[in-house]
C-alpha atoms as a PDB file:
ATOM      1  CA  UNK A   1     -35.517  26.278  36.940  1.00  0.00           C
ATOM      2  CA  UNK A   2     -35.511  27.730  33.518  1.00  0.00           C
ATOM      3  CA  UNK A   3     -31.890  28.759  34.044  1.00  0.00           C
ATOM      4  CA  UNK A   4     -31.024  25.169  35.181  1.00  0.00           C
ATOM      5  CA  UNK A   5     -32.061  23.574  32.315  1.00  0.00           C
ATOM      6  CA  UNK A   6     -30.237  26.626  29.594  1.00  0.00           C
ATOM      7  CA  UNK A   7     -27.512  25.219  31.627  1.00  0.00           C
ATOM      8  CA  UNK A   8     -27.552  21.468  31.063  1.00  0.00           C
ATOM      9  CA  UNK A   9     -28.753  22.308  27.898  1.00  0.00           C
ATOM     10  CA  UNK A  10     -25.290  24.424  27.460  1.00  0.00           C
ATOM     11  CA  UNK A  11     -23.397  21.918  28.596  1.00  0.00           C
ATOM     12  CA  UNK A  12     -24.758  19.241  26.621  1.00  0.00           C
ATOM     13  CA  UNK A  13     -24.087  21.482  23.575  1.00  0.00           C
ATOM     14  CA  UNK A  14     -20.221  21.842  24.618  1.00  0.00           C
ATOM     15  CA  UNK A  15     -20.297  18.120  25.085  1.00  0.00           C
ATOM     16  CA  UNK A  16     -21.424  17.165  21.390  1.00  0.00           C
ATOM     17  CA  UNK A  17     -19.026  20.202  20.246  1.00  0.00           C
ATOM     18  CA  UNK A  18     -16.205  18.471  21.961  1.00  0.00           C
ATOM     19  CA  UNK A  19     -17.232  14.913  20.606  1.00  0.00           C
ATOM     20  CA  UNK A  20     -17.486  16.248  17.247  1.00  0.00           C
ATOM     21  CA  UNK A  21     -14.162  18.438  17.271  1.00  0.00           C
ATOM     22  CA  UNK A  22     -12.514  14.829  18.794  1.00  0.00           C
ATOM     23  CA  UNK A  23     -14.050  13.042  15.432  1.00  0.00           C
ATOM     24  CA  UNK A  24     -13.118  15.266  13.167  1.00  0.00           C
ATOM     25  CA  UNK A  25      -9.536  15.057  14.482  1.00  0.00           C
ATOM     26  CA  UNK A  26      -9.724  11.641  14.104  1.00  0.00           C
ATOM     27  CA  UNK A  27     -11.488  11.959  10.814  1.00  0.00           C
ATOM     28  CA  UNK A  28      -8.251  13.872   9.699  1.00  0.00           C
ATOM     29  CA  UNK A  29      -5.909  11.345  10.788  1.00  0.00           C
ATOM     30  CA  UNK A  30      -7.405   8.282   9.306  1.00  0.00           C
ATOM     31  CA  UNK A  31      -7.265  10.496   6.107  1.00  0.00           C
ATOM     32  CA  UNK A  32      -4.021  10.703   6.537  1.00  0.00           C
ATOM     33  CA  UNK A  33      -3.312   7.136   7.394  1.00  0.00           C
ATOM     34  CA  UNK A  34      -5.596   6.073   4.037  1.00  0.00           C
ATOM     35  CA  UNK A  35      -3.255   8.758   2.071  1.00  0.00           C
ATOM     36  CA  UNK A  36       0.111   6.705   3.095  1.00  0.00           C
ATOM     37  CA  UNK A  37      -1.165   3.312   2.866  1.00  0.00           C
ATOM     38  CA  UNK A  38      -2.937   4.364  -0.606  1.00  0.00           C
ATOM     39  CA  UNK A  39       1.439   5.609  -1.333  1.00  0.00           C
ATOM     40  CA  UNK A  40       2.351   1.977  -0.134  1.00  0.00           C
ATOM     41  CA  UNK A  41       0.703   0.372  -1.909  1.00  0.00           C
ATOM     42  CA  UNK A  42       1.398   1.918  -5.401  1.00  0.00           C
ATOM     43  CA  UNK A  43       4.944   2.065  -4.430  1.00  0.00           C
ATOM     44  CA  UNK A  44       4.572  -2.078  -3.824  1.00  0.00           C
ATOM     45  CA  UNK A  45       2.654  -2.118  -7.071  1.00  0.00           C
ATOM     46  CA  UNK A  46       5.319  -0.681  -9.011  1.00  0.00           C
ATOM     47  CA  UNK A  47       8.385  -3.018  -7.142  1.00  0.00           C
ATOM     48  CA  UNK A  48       6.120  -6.518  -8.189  1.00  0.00           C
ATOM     49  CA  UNK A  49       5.839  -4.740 -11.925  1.00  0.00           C
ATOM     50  CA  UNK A  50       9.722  -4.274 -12.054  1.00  0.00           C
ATOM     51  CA  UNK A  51      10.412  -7.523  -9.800  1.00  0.00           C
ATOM     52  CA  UNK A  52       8.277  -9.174 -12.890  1.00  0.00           C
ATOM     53  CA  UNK A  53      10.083  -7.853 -15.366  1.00  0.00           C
ATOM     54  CA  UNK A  54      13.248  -8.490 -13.809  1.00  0.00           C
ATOM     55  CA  UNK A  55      12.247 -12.239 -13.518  1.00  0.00           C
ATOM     56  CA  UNK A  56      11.332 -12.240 -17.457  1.00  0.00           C
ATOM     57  CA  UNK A  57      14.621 -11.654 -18.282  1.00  0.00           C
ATOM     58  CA  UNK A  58      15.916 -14.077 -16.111  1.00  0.00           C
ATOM     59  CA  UNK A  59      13.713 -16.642 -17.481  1.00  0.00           C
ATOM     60  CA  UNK A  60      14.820 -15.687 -20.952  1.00  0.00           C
ATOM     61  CA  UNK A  61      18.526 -15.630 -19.813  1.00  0.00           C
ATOM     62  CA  UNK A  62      18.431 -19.021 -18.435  1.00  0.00           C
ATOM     63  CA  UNK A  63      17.074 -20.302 -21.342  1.00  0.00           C
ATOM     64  CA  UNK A  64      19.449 -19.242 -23.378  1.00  0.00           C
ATOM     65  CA  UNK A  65      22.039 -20.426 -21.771  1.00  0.00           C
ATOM     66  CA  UNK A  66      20.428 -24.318 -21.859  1.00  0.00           C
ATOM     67  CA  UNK A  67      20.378 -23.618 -25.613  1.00  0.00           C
ATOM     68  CA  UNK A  68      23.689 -22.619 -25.740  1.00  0.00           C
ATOM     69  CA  UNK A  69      24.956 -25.695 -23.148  1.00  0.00           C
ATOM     70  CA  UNK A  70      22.970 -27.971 -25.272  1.00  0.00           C
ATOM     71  CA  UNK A  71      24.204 -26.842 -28.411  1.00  0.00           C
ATOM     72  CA  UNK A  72      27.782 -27.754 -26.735  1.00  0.00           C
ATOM     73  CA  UNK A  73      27.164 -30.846 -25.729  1.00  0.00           C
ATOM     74  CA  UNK A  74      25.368 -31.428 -29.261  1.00  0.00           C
ATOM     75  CA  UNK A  75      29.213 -30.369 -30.159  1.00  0.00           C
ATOM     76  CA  UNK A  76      30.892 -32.676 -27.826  1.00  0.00           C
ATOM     77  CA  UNK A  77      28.979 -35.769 -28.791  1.00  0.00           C
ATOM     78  CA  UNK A  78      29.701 -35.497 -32.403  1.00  0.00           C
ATOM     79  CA  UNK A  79      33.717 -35.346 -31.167  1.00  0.00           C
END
C-alpha cells in the first residue's frame, strides 16, 4: 500500500510540476504582451504630442491669415 500511495503521491507532484511549468509559460507571455502594449502606448503618446503640436501651428496659421484677410478688407473698404 505504501508503494501505492509514493505513487499517487508522484503523480500528483508531476501534476503541480506540469501546472506550474504551463503558468509560468503563460506568465512569460503576458510579459511579453504587457512589454508591447507598454511600446504602444508610448509610441501613441508621442503621435498625440506631435499631432498637438502640429494642430498649434495650424491654429496659429489660420489666424494669421484672418489677420491678414481682415487687414485687406480693412484695405478694400477705405477704396
Amino acid at each position: 500500500m505504501s508503494f501505492e500511495m509514493f505513487e499517487k503521491l508522484e503523480a500528483k507532484v508531476q501534476q503541480a510540476i506540469d501546472t506550474i511549468t504551463l503558468l509560468q509559460m503563460e506568465i512569460e507571455e503576458l510579459k511579453e504582451q504587457n512589454s508591447a502594449l507598454k511600446q504602444d502606448a508610448q509610441q501613441a503618446a508621442g503621435n498625440h504630442e506631435s499631432l498637438t503640436r502640429e494642430n498649434q501651428q495650424l491654429k496659429e496659421e489660420q489666424t494669421q491669415w484672418q489677420e491678414r484677410l481682415r487687414a485687406l478688407l480693412g484695405k478694400m473698404d477705405e477704396v
